[in-house]
PDB file of N, CA and C in Angstrom:
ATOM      1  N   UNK A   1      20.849  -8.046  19.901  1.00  0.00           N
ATOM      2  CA  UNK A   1      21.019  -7.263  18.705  1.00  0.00           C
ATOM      3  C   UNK A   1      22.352  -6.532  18.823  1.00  0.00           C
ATOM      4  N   UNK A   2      23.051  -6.605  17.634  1.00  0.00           N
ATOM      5  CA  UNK A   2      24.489  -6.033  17.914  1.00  0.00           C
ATOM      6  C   UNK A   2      24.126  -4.331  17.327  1.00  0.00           C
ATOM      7  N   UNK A   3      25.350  -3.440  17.487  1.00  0.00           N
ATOM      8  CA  UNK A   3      24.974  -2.383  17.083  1.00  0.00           C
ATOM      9  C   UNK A   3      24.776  -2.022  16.057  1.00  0.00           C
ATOM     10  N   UNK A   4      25.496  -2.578  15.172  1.00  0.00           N
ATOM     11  CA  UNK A   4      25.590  -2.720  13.660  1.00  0.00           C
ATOM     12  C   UNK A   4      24.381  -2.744  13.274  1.00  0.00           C
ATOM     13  N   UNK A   5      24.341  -3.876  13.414  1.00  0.00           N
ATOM     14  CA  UNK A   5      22.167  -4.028  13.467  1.00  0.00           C
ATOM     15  C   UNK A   5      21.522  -2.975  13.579  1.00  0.00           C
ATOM     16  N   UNK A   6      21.510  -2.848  14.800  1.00  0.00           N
ATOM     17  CA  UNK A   6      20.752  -1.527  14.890  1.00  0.00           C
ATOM     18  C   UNK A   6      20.997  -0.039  14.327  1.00  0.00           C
ATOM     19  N   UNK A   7      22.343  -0.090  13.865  1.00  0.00           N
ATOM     20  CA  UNK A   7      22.636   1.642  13.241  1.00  0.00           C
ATOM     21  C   UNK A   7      22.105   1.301  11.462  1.00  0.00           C
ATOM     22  N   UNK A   8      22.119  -0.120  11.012  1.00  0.00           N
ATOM     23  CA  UNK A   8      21.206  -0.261   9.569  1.00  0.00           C
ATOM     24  C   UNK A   8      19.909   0.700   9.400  1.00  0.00           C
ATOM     25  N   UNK A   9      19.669   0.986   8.493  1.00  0.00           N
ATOM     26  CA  UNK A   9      18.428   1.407   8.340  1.00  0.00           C
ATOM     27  C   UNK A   9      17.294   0.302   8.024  1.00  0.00           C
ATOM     28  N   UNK A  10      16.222   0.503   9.137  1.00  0.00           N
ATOM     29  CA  UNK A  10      15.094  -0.491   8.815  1.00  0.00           C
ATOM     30  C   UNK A  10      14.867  -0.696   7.598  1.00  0.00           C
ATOM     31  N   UNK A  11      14.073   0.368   6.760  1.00  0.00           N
ATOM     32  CA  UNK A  11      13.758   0.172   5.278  1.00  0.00           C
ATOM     33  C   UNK A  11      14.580  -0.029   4.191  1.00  0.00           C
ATOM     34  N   UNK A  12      16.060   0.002   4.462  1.00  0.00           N
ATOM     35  CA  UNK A  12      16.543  -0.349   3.324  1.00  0.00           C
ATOM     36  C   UNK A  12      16.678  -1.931   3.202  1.00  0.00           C
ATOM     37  N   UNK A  13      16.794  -2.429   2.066  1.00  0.00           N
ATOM     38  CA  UNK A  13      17.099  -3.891   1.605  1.00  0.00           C
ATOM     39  C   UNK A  13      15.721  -4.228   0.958  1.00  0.00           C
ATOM     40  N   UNK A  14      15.612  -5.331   0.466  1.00  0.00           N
ATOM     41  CA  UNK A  14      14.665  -6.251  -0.105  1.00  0.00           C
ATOM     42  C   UNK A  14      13.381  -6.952   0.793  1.00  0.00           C
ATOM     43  N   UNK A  15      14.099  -7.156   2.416  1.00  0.00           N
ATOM     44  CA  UNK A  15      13.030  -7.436   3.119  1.00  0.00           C
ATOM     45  C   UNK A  15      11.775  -6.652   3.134  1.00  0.00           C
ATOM     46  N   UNK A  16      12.218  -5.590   3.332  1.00  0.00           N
ATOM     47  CA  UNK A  16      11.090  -4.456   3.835  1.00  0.00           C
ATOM     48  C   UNK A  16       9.673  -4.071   2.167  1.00  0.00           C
ATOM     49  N   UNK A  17      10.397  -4.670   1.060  1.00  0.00           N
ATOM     50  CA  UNK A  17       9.487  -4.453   0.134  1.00  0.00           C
ATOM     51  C   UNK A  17       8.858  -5.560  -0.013  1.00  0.00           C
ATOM     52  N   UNK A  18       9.246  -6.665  -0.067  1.00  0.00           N
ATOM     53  CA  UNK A  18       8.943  -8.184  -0.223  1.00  0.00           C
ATOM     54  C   UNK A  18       7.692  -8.403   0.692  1.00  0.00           C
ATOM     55  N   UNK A  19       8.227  -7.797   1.979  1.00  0.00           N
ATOM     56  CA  UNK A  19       7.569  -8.436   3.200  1.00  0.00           C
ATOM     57  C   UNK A  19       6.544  -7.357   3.706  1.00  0.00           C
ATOM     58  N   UNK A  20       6.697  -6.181   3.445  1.00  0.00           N
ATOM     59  CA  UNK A  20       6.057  -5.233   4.125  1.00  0.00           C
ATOM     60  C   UNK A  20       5.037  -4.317   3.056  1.00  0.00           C
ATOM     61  N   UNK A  21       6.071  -3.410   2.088  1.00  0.00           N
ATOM     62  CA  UNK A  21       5.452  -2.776   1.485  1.00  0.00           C
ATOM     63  C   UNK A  21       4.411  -3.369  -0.277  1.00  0.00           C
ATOM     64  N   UNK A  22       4.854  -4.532  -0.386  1.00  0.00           N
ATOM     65  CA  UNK A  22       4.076  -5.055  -1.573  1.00  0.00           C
ATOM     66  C   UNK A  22       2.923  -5.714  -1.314  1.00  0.00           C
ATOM     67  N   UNK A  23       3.218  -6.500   0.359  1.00  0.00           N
ATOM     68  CA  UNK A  23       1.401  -6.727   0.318  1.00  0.00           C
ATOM     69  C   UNK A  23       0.711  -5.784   0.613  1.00  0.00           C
ATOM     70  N   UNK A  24       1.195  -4.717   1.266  1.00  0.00           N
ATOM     71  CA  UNK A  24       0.615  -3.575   1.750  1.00  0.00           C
ATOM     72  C   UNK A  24      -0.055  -2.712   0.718  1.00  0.00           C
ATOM     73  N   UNK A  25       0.246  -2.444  -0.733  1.00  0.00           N
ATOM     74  CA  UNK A  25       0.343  -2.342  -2.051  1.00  0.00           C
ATOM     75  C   UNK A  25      -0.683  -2.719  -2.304  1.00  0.00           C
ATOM     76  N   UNK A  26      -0.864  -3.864  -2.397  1.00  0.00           N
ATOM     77  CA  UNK A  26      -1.325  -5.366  -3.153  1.00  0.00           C
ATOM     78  C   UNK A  26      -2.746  -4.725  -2.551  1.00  0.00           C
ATOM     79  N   UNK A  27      -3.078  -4.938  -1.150  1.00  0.00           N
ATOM     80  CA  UNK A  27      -4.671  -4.719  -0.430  1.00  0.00           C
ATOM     81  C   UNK A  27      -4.730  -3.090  -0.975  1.00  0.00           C
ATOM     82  N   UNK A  28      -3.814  -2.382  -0.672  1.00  0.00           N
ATOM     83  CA  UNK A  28      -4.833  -0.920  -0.877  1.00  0.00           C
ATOM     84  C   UNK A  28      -5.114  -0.866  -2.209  1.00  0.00           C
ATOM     85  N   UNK A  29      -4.439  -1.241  -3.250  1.00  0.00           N
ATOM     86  CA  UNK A  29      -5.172  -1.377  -4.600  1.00  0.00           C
ATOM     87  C   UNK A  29      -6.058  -2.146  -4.916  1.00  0.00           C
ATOM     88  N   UNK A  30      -6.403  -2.918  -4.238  1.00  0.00           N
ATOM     89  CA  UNK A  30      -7.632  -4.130  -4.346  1.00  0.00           C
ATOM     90  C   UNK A  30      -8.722  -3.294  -3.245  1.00  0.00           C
ATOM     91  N   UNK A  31      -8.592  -2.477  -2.713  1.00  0.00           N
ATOM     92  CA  UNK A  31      -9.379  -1.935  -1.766  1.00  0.00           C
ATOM     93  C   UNK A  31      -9.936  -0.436  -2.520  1.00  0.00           C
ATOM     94  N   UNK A  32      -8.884  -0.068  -3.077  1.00  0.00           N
ATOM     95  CA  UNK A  32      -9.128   0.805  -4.186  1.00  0.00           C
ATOM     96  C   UNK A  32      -9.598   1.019  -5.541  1.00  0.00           C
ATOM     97  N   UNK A  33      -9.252  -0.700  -5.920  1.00  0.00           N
ATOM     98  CA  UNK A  33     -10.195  -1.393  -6.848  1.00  0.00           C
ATOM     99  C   UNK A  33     -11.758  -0.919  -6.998  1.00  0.00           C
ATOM    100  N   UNK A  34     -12.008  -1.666  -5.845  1.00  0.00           N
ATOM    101  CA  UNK A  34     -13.364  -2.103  -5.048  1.00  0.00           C
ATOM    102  C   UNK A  34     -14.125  -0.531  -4.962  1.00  0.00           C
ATOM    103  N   UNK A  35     -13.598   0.279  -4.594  1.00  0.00           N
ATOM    104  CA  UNK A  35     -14.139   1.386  -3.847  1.00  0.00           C
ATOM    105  C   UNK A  35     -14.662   2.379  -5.385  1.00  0.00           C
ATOM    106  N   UNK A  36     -13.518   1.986  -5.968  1.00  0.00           N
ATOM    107  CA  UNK A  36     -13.858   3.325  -7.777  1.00  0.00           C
ATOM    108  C   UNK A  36     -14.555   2.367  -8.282  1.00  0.00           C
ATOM    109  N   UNK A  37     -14.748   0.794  -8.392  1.00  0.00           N
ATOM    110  CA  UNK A  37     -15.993   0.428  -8.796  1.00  0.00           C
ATOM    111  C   UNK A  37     -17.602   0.638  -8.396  1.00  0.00           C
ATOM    112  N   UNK A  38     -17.572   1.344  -7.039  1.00  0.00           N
ATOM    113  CA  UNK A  38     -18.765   1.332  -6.695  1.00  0.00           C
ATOM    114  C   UNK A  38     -19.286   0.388  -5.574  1.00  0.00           C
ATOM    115  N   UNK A  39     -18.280  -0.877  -4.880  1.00  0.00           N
ATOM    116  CA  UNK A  39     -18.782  -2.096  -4.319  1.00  0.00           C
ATOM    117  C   UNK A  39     -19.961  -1.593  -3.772  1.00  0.00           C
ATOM    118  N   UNK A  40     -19.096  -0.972  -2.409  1.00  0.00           N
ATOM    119  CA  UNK A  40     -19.910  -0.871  -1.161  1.00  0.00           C
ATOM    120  C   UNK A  40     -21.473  -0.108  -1.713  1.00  0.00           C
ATOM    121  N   UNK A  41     -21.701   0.332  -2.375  1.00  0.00           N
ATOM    122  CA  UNK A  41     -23.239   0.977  -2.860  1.00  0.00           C
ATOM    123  C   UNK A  41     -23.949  -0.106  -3.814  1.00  0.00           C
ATOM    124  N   UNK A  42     -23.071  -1.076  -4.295  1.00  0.00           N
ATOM    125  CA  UNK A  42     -24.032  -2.173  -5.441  1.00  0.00           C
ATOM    126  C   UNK A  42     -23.229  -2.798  -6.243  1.00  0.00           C
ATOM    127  N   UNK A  43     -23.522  -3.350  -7.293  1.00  0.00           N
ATOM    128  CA  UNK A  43     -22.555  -4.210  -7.632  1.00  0.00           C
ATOM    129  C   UNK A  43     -21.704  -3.488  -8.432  1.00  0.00           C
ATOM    130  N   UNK A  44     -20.411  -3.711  -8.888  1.00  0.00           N
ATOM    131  CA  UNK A  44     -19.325  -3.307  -8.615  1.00  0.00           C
ATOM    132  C   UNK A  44     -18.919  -3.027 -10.319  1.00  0.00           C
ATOM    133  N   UNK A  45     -18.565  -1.962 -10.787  1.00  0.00           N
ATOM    134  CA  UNK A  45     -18.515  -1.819 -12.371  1.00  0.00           C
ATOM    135  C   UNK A  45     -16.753  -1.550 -12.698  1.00  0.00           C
ATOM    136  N   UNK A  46     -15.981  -2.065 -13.126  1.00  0.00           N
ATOM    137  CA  UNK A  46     -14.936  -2.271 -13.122  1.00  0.00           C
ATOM    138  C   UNK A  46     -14.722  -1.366 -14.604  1.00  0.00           C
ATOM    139  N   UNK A  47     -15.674  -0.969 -15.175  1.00  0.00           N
ATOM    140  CA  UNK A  47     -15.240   0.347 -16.228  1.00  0.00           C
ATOM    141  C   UNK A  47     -15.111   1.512 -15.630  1.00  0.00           C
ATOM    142  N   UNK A  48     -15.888   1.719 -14.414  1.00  0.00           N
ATOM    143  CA  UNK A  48     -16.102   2.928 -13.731  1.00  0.00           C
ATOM    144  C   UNK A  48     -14.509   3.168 -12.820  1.00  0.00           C
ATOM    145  N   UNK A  49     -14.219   2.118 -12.580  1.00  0.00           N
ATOM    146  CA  UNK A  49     -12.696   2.259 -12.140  1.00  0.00           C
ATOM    147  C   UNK A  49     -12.156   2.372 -12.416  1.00  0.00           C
ATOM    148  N   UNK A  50     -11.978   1.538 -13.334  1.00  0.00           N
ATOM    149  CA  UNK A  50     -10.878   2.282 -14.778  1.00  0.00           C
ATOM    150  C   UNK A  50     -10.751   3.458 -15.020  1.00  0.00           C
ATOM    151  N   UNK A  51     -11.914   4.120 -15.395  1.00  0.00           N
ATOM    152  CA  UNK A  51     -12.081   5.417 -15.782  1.00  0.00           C
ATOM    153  C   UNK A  51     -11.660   6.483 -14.557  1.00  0.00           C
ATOM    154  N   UNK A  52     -11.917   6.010 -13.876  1.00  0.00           N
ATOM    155  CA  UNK A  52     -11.590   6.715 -11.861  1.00  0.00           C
ATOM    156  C   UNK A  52      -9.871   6.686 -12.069  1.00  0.00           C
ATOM    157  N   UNK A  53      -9.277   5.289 -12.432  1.00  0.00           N
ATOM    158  CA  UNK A  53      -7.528   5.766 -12.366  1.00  0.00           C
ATOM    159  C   UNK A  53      -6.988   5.983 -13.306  1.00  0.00           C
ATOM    160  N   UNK A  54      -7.770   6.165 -14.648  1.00  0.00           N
ATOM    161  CA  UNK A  54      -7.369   7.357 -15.782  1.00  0.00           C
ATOM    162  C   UNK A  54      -7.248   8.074 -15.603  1.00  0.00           C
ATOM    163  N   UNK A  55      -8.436   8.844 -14.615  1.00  0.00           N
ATOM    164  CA  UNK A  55      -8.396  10.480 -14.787  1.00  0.00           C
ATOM    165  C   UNK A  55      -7.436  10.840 -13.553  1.00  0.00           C
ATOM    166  N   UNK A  56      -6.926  10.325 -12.413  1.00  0.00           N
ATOM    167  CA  UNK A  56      -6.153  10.499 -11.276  1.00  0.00           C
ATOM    168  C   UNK A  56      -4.858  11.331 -11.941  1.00  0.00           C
ATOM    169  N   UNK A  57      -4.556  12.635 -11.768  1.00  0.00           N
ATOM    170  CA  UNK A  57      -3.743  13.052 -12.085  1.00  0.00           C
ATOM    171  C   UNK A  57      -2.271  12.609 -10.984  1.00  0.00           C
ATOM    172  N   UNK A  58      -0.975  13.658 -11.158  1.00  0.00           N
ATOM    173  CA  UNK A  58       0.222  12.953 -10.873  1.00  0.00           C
ATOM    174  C   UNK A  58       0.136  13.502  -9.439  1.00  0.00           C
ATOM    175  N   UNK A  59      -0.471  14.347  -8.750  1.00  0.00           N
ATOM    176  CA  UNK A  59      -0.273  14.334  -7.307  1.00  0.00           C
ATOM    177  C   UNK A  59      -1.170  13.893  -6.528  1.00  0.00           C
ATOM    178  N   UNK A  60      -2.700  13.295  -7.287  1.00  0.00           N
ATOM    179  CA  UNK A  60      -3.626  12.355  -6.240  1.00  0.00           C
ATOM    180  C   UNK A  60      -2.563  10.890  -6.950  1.00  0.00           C
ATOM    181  N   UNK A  61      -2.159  10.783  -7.413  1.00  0.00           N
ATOM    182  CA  UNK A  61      -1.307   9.313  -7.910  1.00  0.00           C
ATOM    183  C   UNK A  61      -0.082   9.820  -6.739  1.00  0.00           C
ATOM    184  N   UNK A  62       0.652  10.288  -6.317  1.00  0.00           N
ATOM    185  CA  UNK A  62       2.049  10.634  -5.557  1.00  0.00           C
ATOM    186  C   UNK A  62       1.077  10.559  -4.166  1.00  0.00           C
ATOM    187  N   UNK A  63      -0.287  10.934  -4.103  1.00  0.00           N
ATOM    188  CA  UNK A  63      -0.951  11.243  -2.648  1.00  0.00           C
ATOM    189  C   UNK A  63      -0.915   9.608  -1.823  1.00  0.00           C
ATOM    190  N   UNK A  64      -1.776   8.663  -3.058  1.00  0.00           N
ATOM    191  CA  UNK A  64      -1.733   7.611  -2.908  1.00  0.00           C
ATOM    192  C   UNK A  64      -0.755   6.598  -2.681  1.00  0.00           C
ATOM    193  N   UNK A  65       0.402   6.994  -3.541  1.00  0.00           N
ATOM    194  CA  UNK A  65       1.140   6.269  -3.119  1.00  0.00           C
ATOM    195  C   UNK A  65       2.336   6.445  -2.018  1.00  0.00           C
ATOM    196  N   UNK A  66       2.192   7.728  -1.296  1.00  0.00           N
ATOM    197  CA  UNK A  66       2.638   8.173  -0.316  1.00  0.00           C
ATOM    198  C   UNK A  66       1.925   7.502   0.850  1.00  0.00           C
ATOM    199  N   UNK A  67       0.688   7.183   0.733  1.00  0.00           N
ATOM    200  CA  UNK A  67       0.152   7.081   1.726  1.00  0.00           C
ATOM    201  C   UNK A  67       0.169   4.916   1.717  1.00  0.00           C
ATOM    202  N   UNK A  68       0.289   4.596   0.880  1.00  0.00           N
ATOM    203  CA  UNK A  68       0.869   2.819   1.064  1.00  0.00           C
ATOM    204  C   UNK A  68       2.196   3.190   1.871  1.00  0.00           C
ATOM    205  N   UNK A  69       3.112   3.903   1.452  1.00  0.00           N
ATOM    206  CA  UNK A  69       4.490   3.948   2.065  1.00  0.00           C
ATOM    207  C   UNK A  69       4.226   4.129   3.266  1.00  0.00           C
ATOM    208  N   UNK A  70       3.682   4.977   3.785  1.00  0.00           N
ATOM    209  CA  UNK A  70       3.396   5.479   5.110  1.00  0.00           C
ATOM    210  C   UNK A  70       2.776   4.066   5.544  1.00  0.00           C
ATOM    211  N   UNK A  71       1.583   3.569   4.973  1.00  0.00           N
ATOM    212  CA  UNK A  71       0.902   2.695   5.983  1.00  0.00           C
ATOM    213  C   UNK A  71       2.018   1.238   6.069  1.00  0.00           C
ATOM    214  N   UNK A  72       2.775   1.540   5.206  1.00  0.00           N
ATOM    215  CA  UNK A  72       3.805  -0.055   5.616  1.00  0.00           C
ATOM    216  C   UNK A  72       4.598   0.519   6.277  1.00  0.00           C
ATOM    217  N   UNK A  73       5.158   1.571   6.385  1.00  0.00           N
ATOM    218  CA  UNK A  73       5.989   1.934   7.922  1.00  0.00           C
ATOM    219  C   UNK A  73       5.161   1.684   8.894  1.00  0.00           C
ATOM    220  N   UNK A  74       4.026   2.281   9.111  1.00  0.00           N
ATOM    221  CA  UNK A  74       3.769   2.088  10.147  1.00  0.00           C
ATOM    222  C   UNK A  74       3.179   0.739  10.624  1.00  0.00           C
ATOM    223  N   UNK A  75       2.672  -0.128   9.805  1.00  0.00           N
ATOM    224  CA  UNK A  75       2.853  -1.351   9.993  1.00  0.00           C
ATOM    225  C   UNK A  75       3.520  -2.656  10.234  1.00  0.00           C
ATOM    226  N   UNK A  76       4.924  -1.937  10.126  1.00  0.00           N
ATOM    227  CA  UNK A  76       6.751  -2.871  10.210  1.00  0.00           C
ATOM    228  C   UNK A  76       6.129  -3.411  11.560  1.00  0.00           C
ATOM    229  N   UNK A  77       6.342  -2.307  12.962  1.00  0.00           N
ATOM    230  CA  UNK A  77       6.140  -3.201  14.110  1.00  0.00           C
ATOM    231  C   UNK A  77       5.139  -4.092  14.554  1.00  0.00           C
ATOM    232  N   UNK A  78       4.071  -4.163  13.320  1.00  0.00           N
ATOM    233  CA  UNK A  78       2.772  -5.149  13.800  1.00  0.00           C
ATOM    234  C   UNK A  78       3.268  -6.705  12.822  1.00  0.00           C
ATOM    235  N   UNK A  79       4.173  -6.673  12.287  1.00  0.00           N
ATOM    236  CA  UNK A  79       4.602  -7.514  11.191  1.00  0.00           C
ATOM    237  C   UNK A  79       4.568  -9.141  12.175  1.00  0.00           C
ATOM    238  N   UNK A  80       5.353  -9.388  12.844  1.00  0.00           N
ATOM    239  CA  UNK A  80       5.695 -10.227  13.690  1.00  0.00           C
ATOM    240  C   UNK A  80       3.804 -10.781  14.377  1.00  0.00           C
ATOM    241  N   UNK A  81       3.500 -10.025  14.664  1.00  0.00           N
ATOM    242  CA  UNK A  81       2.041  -9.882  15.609  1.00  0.00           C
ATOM    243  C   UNK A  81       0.994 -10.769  14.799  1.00  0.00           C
ATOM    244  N   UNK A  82       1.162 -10.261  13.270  1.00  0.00           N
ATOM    245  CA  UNK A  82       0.096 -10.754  12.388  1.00  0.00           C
ATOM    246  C   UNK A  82       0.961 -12.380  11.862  1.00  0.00           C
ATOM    247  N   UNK A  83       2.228 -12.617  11.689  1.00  0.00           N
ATOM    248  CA  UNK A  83       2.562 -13.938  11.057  1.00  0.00           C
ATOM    249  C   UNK A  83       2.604 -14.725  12.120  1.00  0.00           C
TER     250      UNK A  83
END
């Protein structure tokens, strides 16, 4: 690795969203899906979710999506491990 390389910043560019933070995205909203429908207690009502990320005001919406950012940082170094 030259230095150059290494003085880049990891997260900037296209890789890091493509590759890291959009599937990362992709599952916690499908996981989040799942969860304001009700899965895990019965079958799964997809109005009730709806209605769950209507009412999410702008700092449980900033909470959430702080917390995808976070979990794809911290997931960069397992990237390699899982492909």
């Amino acid at each position: 690795m030259s230095l150059e390389a290494a003085a880049r910043p990891a997260l900037a560019g296209g890789r890091f969203f493509l590759v890291d933070y959009l599937p990362t995205y992709a599952a916690a909203l499908f996981v989040l899906t799942l969860s304001w429908a009700g899965a895990p207690a019965g079958a799964p009502d997809f109005g009730q979710a709806w209605r769950t990320a209507a009412d999410l005001g702008a700092g449980e919406a900033l909470v959430v999506a702080l917390g995808v950012t976070l979990g794809a940082v911290l997931g960069r170094p397992l990237q390699l491990a899982v492909v």
